[in-house]
C-alpha atoms as a PDB file:
ATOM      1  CA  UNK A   1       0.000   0.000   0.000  1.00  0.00           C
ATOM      2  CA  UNK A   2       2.705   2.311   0.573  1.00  0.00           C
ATOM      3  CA  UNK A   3       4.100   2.251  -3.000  1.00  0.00           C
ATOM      4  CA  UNK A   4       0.604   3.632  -4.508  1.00  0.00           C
ATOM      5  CA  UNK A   5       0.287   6.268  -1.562  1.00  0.00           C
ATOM      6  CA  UNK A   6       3.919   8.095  -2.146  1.00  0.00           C
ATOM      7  CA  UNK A   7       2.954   7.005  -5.879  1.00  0.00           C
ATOM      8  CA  UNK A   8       0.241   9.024  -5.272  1.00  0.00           C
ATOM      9  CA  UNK A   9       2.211  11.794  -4.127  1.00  0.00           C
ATOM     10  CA  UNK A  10       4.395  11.587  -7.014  1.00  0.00           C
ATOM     11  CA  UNK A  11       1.929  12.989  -9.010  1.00  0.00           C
ATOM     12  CA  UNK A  12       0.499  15.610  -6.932  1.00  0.00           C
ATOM     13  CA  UNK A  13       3.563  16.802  -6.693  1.00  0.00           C
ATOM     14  CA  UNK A  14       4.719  16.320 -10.567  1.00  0.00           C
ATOM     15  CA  UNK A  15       1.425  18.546 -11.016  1.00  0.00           C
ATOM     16  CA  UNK A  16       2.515  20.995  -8.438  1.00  0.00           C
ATOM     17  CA  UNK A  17       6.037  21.485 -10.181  1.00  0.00           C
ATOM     18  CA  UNK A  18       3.639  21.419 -13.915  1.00  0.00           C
ATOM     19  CA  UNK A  19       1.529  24.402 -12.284  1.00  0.00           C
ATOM     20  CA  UNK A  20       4.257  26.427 -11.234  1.00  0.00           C
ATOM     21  CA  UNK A  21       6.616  26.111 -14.544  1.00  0.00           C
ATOM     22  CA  UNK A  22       3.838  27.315 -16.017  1.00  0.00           C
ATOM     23  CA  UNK A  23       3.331  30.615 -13.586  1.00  0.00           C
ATOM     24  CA  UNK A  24       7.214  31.259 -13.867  1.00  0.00           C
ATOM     25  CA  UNK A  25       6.868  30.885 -17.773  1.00  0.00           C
ATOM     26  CA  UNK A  26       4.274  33.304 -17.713  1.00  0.00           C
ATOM     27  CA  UNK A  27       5.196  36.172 -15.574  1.00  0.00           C
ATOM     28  CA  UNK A  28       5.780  38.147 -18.675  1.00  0.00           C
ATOM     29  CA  UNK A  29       2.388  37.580 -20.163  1.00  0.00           C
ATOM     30  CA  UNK A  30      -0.065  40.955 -20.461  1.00  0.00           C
ATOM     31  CA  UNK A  31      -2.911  40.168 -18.109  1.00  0.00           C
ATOM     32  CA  UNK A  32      -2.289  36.580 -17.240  1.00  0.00           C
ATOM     33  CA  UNK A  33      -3.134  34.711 -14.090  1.00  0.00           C
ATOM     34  CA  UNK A  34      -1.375  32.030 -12.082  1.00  0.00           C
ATOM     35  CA  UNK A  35      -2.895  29.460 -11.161  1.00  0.00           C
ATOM     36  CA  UNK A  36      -2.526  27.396  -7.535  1.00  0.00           C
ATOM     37  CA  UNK A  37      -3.152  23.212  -7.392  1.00  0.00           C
ATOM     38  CA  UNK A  38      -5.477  22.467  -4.805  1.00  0.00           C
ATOM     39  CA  UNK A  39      -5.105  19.110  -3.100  1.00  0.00           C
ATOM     40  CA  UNK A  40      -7.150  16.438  -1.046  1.00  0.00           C
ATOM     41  CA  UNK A  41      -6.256  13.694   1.330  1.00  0.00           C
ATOM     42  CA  UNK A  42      -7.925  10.128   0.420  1.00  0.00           C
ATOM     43  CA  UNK A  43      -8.998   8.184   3.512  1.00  0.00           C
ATOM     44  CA  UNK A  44     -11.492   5.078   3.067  1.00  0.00           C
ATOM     45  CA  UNK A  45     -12.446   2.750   6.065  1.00  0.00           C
ATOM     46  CA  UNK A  46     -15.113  -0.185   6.360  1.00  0.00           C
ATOM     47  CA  UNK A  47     -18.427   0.644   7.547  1.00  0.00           C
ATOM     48  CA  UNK A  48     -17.570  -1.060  10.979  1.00  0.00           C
ATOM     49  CA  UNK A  49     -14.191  -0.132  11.293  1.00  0.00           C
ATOM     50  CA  UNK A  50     -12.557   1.825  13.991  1.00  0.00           C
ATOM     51  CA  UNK A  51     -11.208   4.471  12.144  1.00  0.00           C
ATOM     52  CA  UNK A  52      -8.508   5.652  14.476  1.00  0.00           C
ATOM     53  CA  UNK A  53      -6.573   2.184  13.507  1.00  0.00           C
ATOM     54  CA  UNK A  54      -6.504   3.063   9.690  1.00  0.00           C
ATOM     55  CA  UNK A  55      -4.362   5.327   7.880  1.00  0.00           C
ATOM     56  CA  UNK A  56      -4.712   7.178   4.620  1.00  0.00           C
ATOM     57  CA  UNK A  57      -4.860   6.183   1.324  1.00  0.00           C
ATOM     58  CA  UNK A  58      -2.863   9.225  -0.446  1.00  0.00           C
ATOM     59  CA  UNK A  59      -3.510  12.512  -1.873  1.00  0.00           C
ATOM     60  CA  UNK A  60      -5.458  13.558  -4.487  1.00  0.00           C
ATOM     61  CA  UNK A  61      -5.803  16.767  -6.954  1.00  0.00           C
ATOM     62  CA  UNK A  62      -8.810  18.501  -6.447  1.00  0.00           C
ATOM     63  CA  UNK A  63      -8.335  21.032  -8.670  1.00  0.00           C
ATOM     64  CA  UNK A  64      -5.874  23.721 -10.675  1.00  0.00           C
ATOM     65  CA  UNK A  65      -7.796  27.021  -9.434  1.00  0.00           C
ATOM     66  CA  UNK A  66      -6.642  30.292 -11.183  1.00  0.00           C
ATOM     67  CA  UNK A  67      -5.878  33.727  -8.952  1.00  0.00           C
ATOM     68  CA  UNK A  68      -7.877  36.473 -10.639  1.00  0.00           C
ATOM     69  CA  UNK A  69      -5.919  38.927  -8.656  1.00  0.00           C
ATOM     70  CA  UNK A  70      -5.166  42.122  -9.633  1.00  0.00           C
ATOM     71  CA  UNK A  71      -1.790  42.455 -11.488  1.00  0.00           C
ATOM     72  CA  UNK A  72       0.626  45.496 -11.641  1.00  0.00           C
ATOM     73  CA  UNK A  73      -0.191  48.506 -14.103  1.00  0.00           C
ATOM     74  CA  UNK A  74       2.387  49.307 -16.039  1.00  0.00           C
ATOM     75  CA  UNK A  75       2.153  52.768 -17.987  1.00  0.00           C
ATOM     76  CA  UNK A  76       2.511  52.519 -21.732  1.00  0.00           C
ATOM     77  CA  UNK A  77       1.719  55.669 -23.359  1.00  0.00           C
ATOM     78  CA  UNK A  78       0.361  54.257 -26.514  1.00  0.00           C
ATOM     79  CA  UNK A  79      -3.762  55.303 -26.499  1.00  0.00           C
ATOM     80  CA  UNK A  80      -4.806  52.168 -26.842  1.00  0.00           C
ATOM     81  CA  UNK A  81      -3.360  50.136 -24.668  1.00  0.00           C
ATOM     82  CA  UNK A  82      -6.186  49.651 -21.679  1.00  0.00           C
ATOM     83  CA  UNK A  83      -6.177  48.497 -18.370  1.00  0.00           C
ATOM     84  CA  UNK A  84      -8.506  47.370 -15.940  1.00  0.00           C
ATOM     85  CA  UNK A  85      -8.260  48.762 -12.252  1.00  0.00           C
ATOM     86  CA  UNK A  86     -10.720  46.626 -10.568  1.00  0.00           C
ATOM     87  CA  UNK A  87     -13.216  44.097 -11.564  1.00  0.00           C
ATOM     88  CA  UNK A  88     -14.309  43.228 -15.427  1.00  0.00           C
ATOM     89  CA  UNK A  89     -13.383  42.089 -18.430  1.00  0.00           C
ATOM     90  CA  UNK A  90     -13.420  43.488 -21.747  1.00  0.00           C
ATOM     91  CA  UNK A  91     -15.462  41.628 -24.049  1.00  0.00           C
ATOM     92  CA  UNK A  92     -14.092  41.021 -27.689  1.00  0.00           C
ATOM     93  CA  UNK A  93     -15.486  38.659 -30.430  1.00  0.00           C
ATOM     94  CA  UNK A  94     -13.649  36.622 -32.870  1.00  0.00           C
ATOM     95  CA  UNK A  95     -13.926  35.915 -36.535  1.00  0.00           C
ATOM     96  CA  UNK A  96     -15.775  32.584 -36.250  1.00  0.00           C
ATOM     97  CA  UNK A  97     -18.345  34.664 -33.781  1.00  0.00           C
ATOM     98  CA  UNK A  98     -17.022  33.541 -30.761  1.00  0.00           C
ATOM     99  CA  UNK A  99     -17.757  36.203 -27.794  1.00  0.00           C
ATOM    100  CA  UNK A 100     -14.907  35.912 -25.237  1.00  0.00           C
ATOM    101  CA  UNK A 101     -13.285  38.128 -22.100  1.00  0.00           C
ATOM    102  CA  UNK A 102     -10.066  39.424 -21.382  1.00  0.00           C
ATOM    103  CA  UNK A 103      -8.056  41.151 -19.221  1.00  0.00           C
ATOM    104  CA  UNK A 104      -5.441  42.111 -21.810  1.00  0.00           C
ATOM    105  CA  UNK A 105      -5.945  45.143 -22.989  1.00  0.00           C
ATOM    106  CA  UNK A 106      -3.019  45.410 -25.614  1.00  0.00           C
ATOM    107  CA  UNK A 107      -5.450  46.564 -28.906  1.00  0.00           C
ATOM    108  CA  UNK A 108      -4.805  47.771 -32.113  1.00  0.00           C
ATOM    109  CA  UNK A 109      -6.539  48.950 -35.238  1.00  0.00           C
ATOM    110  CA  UNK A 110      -6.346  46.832 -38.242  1.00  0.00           C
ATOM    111  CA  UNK A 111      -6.986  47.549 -41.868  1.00  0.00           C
ATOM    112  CA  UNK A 112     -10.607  47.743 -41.769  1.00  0.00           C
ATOM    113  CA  UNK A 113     -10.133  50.555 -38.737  1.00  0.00           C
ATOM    114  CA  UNK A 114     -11.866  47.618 -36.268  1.00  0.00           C
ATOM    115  CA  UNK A 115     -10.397  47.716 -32.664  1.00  0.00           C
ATOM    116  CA  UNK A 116      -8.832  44.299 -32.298  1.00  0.00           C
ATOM    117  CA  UNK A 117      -6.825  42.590 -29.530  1.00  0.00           C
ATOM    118  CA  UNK A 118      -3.513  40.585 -30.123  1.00  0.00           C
ATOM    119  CA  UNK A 119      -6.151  37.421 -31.200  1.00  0.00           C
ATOM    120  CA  UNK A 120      -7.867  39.639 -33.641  1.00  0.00           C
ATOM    121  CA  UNK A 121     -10.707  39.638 -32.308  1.00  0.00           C
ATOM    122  CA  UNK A 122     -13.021  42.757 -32.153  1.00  0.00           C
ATOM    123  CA  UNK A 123     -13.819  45.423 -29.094  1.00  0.00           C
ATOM    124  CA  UNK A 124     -17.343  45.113 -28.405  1.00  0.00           C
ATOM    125  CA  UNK A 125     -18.612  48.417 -27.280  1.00  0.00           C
ATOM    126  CA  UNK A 126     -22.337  50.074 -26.459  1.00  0.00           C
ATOM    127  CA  UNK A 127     -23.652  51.935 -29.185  1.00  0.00           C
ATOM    128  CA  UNK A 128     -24.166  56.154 -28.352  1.00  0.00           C
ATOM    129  CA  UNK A 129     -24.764  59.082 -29.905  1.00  0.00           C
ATOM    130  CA  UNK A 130     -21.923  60.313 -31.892  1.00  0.00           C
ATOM    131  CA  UNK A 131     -22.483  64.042 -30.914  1.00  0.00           C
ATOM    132  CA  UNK A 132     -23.176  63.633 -27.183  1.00  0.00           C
ATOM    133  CA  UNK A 133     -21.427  60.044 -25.940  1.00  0.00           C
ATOM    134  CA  UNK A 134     -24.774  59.285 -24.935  1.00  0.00           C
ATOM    135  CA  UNK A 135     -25.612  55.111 -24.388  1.00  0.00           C
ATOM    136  CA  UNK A 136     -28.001  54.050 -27.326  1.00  0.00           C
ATOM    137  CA  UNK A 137     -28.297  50.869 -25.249  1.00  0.00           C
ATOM    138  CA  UNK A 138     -28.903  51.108 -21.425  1.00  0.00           C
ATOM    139  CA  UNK A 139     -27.113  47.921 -20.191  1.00  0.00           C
ATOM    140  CA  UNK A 140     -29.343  45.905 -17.622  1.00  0.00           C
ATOM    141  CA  UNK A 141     -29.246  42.266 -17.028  1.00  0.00           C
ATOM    142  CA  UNK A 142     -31.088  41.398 -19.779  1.00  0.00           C
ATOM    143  CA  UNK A 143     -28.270  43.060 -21.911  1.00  0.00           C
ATOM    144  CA  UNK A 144     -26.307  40.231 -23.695  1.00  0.00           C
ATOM    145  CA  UNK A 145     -23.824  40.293 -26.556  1.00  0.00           C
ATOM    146  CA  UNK A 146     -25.549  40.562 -29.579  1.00  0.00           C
ATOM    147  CA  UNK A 147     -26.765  44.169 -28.094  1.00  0.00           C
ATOM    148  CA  UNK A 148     -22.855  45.265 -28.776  1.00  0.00           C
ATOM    149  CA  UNK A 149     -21.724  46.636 -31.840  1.00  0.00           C
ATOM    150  CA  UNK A 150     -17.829  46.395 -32.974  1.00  0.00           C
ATOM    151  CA  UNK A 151     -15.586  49.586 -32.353  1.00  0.00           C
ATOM    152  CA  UNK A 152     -14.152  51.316 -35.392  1.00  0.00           C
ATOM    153  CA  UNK A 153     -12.379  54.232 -35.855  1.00  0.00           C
ATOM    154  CA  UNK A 154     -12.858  56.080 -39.067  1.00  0.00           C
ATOM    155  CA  UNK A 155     -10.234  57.830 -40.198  1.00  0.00           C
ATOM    156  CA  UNK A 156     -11.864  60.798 -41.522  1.00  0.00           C
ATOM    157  CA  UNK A 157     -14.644  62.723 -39.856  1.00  0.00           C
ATOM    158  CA  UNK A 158     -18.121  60.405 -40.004  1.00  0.00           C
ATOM    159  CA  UNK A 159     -16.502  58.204 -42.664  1.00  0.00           C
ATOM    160  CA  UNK A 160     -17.421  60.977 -44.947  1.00  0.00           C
ATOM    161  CA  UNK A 161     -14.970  60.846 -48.206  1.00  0.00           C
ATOM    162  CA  UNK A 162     -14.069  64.423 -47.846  1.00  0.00           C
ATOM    163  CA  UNK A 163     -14.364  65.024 -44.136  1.00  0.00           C
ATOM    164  CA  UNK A 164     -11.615  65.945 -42.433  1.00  0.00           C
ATOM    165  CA  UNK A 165      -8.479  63.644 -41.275  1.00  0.00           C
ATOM    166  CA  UNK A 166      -8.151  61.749 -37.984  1.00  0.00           C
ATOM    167  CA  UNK A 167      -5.875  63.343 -35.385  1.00  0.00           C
ATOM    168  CA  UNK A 168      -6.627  61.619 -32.187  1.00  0.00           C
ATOM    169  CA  UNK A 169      -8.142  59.227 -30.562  1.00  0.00           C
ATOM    170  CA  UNK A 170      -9.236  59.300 -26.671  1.00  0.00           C
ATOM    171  CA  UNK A 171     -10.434  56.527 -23.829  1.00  0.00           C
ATOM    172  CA  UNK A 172     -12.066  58.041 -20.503  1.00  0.00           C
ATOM    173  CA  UNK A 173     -12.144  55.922 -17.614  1.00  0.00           C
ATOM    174  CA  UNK A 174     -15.778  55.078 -18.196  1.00  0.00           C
ATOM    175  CA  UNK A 175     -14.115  53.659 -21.701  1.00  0.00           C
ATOM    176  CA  UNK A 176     -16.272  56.183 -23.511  1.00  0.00           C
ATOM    177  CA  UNK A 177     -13.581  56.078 -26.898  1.00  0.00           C
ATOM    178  CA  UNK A 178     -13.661  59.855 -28.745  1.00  0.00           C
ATOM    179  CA  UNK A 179     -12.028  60.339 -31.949  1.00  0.00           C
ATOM    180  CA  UNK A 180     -10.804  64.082 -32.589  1.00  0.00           C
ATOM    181  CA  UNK A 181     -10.370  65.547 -35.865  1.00  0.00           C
ATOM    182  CA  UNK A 182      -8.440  68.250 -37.878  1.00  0.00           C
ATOM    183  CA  UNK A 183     -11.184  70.892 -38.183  1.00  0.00           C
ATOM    184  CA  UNK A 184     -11.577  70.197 -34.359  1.00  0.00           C
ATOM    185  CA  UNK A 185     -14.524  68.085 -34.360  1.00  0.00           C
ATOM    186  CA  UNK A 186     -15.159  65.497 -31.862  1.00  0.00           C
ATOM    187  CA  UNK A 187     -16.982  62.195 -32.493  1.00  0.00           C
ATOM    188  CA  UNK A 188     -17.789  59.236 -29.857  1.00  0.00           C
ATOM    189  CA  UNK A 189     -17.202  56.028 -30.935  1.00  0.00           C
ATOM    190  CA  UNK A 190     -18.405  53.714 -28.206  1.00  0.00           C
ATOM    191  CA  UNK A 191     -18.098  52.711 -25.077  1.00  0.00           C
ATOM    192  CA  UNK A 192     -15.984  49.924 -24.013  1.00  0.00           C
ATOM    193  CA  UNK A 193     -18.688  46.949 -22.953  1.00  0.00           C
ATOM    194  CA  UNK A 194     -17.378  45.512 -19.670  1.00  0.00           C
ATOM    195  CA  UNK A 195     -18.215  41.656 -18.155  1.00  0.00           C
ATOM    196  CA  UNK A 196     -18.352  40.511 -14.737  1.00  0.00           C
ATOM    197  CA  UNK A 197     -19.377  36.961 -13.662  1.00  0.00           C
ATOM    198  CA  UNK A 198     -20.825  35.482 -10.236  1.00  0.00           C
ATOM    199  CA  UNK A 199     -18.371  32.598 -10.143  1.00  0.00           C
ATOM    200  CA  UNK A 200     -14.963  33.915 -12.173  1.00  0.00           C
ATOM    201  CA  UNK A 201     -13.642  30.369 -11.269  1.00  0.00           C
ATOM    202  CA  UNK A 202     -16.270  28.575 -13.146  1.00  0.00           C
ATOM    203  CA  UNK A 203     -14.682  30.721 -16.328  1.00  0.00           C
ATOM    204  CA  UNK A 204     -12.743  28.668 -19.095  1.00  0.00           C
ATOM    205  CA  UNK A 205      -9.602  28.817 -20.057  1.00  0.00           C
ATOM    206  CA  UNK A 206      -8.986  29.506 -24.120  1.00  0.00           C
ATOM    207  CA  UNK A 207      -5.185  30.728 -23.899  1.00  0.00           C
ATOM    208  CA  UNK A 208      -3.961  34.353 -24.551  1.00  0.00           C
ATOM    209  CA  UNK A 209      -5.690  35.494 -21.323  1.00  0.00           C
ATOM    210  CA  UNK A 210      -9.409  35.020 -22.705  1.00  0.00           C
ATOM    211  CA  UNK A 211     -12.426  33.279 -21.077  1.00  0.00           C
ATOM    212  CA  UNK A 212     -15.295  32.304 -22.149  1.00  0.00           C
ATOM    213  CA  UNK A 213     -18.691  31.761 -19.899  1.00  0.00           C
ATOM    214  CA  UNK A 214     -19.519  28.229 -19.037  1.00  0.00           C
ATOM    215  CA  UNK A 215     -22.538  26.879 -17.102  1.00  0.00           C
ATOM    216  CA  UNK A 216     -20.556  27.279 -13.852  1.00  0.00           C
ATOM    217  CA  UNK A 217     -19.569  30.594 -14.681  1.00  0.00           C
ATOM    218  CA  UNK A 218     -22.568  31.967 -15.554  1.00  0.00           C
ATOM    219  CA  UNK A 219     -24.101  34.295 -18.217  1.00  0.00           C
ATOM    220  CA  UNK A 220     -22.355  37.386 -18.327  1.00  0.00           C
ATOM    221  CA  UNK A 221     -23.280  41.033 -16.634  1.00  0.00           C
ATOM    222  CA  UNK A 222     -23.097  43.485 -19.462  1.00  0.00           C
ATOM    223  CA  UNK A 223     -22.273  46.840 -17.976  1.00  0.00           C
ATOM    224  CA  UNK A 224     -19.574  50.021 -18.227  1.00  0.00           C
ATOM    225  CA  UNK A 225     -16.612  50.550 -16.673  1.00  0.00           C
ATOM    226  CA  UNK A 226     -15.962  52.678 -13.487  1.00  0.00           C
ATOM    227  CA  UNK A 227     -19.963  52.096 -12.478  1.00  0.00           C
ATOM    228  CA  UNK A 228     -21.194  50.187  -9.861  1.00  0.00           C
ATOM    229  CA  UNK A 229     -19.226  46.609 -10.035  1.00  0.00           C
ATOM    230  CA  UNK A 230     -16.780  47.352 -12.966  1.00  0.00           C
ATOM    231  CA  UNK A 231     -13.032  49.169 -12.507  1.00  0.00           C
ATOM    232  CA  UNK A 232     -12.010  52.150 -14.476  1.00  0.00           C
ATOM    233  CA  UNK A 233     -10.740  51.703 -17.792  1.00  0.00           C
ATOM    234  CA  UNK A 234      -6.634  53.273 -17.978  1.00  0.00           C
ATOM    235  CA  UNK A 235      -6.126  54.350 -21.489  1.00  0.00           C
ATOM    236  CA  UNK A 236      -2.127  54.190 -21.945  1.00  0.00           C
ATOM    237  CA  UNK A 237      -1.459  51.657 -19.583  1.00  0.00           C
ATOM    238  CA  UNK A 238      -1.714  47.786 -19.514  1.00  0.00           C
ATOM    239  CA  UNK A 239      -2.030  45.075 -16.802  1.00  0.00           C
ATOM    240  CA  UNK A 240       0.858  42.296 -15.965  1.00  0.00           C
ATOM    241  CA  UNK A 241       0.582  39.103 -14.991  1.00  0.00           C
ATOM    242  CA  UNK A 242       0.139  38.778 -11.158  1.00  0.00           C
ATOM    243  CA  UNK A 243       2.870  36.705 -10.562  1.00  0.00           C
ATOM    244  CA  UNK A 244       5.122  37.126  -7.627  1.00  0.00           C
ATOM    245  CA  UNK A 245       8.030  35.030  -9.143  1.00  0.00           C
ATOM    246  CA  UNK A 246       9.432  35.601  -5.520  1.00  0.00           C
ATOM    247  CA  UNK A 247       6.561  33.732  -3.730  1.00  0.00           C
ATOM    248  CA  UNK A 248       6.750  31.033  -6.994  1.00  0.00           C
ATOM    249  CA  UNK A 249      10.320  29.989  -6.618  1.00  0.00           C
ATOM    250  CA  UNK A 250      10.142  29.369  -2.750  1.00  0.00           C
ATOM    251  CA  UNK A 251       6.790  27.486  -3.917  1.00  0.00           C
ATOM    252  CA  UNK A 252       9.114  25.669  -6.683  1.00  0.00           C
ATOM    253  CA  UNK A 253      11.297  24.581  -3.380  1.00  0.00           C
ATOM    254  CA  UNK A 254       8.775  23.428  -1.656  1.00  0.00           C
ATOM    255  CA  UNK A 255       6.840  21.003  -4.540  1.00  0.00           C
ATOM    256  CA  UNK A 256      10.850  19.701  -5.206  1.00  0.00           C
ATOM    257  CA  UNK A 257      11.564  18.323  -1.402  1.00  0.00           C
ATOM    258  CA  UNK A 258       8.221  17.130  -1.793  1.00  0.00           C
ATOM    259  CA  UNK A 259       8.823  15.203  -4.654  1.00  0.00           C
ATOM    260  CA  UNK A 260      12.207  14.316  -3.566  1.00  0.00           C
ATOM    261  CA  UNK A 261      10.451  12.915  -0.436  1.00  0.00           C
ATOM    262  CA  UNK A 262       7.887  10.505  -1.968  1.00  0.00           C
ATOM    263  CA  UNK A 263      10.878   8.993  -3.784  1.00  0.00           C
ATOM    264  CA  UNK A 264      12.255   8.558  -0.497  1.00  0.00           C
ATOM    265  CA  UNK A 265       9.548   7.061   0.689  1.00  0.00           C
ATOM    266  CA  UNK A 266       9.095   4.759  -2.356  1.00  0.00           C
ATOM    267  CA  UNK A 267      13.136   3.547  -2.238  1.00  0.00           C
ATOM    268  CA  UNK A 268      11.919   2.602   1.425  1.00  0.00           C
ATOM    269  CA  UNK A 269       9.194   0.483   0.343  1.00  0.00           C
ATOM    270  CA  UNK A 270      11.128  -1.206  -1.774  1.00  0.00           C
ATOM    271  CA  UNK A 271      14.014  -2.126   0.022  1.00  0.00           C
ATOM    272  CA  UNK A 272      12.075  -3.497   2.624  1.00  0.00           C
ATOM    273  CA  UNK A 273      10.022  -5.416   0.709  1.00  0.00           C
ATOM    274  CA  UNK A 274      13.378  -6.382  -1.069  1.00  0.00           C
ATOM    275  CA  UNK A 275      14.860  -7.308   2.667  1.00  0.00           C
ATOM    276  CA  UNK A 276      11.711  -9.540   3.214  1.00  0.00           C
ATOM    277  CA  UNK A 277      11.625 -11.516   0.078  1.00  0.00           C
ATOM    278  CA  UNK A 278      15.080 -12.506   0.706  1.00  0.00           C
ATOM    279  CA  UNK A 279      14.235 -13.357   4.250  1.00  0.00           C
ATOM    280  CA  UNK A 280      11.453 -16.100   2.756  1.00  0.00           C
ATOM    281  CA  UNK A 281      14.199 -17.313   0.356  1.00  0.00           C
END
């Protein structure tokens, strides 16, 4: 029994190590967050047995949980480069129609003028009123996302053919997006559609930093950033991972003696079982 309970520690622990390689790998990824193993101890008994005269059975993985802590802001200076200070997500949607949620807020324009992120995928934003920034769409919790529209930036004044030229572009911390032009016009383009979700945990994992909203997760909550449970949007700035590599290489320690020590333990097995087998011969 003792080979299959340090066996069984073996692999917690080979997981542990696998969790934390990955953190370390990541601590330069925009956005991304580690993740912790969560273990169990396995104990069974017989219905009439005294349980104080058994011991356990091994460990067990109950789970690879992610940390949806906040990471460090790190200023950037380039417009559209957005960060979250609080709670959301920004909600972008992919070629194939795909609606997913990130924290990385690294976007660009590409050659159709759509806001995309470093997937491609587009900026969903609420639709206003191009002269006042007013919300065409008050979101509620009925609000899902086919009531968002994709974020473009003309680059002359309406799209008009001979309106004038493009000369800035602007995010408020509500995510309201502006676009300024030569004759000193000023249009609204949007504003950025945040997500929230009542069990972030429940979200899963696509790579890049995006979610999408599973049954445990929950639908999302459509809303705008800087209001009620959303952060404020920081235009010029972008989140990093919240990896502490400090806290992950004392971590790394740790999940190595461990390892180390269910070999130990295994090695001990064996040469006593070795040591009896001879005994019999």
């Amino acid at each position: 029994m003792s080979f299959y309970i340090s066996l069984s520690g073996l692999k917690a622990s080979q997981t542990d190590l696998s969790t934390i390689s990955n953190n370390v790998a990541n601590v330069g990824s925009t956005a991304f967050k580690k993740s912790e193993v969560a273990f169990g101890d396995i104990f069974a008994a017989a219905p009439m047995q005294t349980t104080n005269q058994v011991s356990g059975q091994g460990v067990r993985i109950q789970g690879v949980n992610q940390q949806f802590t906040q990471g460090t802001i790190e200023t950037t200076d380039k417009t559209l480069d957005l960060a979250i200070t609080g709670e959301g997500y920004f909600t972008v949607k992919g070629e194939d129609g795909l609606v997913s949620y990130t924290r990385n807020g690294a976007m660009a324009v590409d050659d159709d003028r759509y806001v995309v992120d470093t997937t491609g995928a587009r900026v969903q934003v609420f639709a206003v009123d191009p002269d006042t920034g007013t919300k065409t769409v008050t979101p509620s919790t009925s609000t899902t996302p086919a009531d968002l529209t994709d974020l473009q930036i003309p680059t002359t004044y309406k799209g008009q053919t001979d309106g004038a030229q493009l000369t800035s572009v602007g995010v408020s911390k509500e995510g309201l997006v502006s676009a300024v032009y030569a004759d000193g016009s000023t249009v609204y383009l949007g504003q950025v559609a945040m997500a929230a979700f009542n069990s972030q945990e429940g979200l899963r994992q696509e790579g890049d930093a995006h979610w999408t909203s599973t049954v445990a997760s929950g639908t999302p909550i459509l809303g705008t950033a800087n209001e009620g449970m959303y952060g404020a949007v920081n235009s010029g700035s972008l989140e990093h991972s919240n990896v502490d590599i400090t806290e992950e290489l004392v971590a790394l320690i740790a999940a190595q003696r461990n390892f180390q020590a269910n070999s130990k333990a295994i090695e001990a097995a064996n040469t006593l079982t070795t040591t009896i087998v001879n005994m019999r011969t």
